[in-house]
Structures are given as C-alpha cells and as structure tokens.
C-alpha atoms as a PDB file:
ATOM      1  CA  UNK A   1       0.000   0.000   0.000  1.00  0.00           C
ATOM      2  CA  UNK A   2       1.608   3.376  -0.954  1.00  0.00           C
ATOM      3  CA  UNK A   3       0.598   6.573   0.710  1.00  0.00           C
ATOM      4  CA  UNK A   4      -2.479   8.097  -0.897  1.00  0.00           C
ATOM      5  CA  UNK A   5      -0.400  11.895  -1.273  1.00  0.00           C
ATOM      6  CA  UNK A   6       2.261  10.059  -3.502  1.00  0.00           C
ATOM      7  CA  UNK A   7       2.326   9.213  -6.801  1.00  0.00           C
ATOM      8  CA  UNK A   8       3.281   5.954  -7.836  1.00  0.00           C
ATOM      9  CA  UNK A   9       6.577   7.261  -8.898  1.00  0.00           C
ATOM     10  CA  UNK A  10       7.455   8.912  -5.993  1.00  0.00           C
ATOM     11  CA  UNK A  11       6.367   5.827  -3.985  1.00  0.00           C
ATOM     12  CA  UNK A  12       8.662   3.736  -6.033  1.00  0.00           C
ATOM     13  CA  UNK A  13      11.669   5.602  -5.397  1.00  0.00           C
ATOM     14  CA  UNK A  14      11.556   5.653  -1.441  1.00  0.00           C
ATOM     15  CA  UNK A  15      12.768   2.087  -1.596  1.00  0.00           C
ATOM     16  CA  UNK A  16      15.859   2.815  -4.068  1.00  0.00           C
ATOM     17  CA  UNK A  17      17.234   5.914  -2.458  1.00  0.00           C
ATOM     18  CA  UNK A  18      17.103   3.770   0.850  1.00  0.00           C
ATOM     19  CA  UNK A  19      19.129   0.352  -1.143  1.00  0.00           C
ATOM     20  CA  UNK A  20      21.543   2.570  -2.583  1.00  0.00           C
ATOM     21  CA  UNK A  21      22.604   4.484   0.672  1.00  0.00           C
ATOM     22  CA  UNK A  22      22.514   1.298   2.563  1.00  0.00           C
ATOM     23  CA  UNK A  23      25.067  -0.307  -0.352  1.00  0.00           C
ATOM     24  CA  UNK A  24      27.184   2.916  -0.111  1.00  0.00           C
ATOM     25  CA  UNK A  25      27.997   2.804   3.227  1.00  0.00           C
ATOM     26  CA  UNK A  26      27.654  -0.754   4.163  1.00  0.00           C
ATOM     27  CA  UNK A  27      28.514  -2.389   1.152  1.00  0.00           C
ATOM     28  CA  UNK A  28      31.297  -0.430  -0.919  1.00  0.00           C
ATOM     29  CA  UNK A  29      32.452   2.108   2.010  1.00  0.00           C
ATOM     30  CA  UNK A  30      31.912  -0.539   4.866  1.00  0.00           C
ATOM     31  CA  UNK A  31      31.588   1.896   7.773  1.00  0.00           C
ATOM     32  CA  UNK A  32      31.509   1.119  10.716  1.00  0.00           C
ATOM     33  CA  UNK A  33      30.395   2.637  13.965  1.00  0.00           C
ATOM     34  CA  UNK A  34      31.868   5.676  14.903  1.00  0.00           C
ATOM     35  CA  UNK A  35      33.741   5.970  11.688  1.00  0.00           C
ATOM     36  CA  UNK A  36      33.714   9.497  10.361  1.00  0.00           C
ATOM     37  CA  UNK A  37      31.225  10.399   6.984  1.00  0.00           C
ATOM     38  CA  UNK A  38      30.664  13.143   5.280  1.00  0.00           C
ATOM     39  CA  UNK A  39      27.608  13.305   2.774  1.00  0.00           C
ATOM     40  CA  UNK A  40      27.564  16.123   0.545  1.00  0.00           C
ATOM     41  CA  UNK A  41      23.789  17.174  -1.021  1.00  0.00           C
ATOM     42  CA  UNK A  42      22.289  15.952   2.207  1.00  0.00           C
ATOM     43  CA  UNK A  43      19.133  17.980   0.874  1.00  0.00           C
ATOM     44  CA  UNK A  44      18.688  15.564  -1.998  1.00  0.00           C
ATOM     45  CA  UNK A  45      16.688  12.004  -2.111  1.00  0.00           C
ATOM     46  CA  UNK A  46      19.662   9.884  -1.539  1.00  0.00           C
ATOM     47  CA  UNK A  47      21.912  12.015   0.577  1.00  0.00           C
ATOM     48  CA  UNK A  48      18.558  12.637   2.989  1.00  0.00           C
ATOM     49  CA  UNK A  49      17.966   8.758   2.995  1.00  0.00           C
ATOM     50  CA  UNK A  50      22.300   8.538   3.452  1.00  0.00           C
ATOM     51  CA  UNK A  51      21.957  10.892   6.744  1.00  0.00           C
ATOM     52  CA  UNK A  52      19.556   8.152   8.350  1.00  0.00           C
ATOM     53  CA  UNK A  53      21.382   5.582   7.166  1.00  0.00           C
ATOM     54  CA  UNK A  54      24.705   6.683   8.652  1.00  0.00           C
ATOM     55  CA  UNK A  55      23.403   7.627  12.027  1.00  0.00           C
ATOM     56  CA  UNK A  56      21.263   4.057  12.302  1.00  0.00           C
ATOM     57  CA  UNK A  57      25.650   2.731  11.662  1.00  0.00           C
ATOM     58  CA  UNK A  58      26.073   4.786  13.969  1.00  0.00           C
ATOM     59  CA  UNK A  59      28.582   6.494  12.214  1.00  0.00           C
ATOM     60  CA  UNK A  60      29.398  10.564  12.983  1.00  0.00           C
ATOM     61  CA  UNK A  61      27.526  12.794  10.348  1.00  0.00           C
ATOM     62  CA  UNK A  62      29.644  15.884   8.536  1.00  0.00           C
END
C-alpha cells in the first residue's frame, strides 16, 4: 500500500534511495560505527535517505 499523497513514482523511489545508501555505506564504504562520513547534497533524495542511514551505523555525520 503506498501513501495516498504520492504518486506511484514517488512511492517507487523511497525504496531505491534507501538500497543505494545502505550499499554505499555498508557495502562499498563498509563503515563502521563511529567511523567518520561526510555526505555532501544531504538535501537531496539519496543524501537525505544517506543521513539516516549513517546515524542508524552509527557512524558521525559531517
């Protein structure tokens, strides 16, 4: 079930912005906790999604 104020489109791309953050920094960067990350164009769909990502690591956020 999607949220009735999204489109399909936008409903579709919650789930890939939140895959490829997770394989960025698990995945390819491997960070661990308290490993240092900075995310440039936090304001965008995946660096937004990357920001929750990195502090669920937890990793500290620059």
């Amino acid at each position: 079930m999607k949220p009735s104020n999204l489109s399909l489109e936008e409903a579709a791309a919650i789930p890939l912005v939140g895959l490829t953050s997770y394989q960025a920094l698990h995945d390819i960067l491997a960070v661990k906790p308290n490993d240092k990350v900075l995310i440039q164009a936090g304001a965008g769909g995946v660096g937004s999604m990357a920001i929750q990502v990195a502090w669920l690591l937890p990793a500290w956020l620059f």
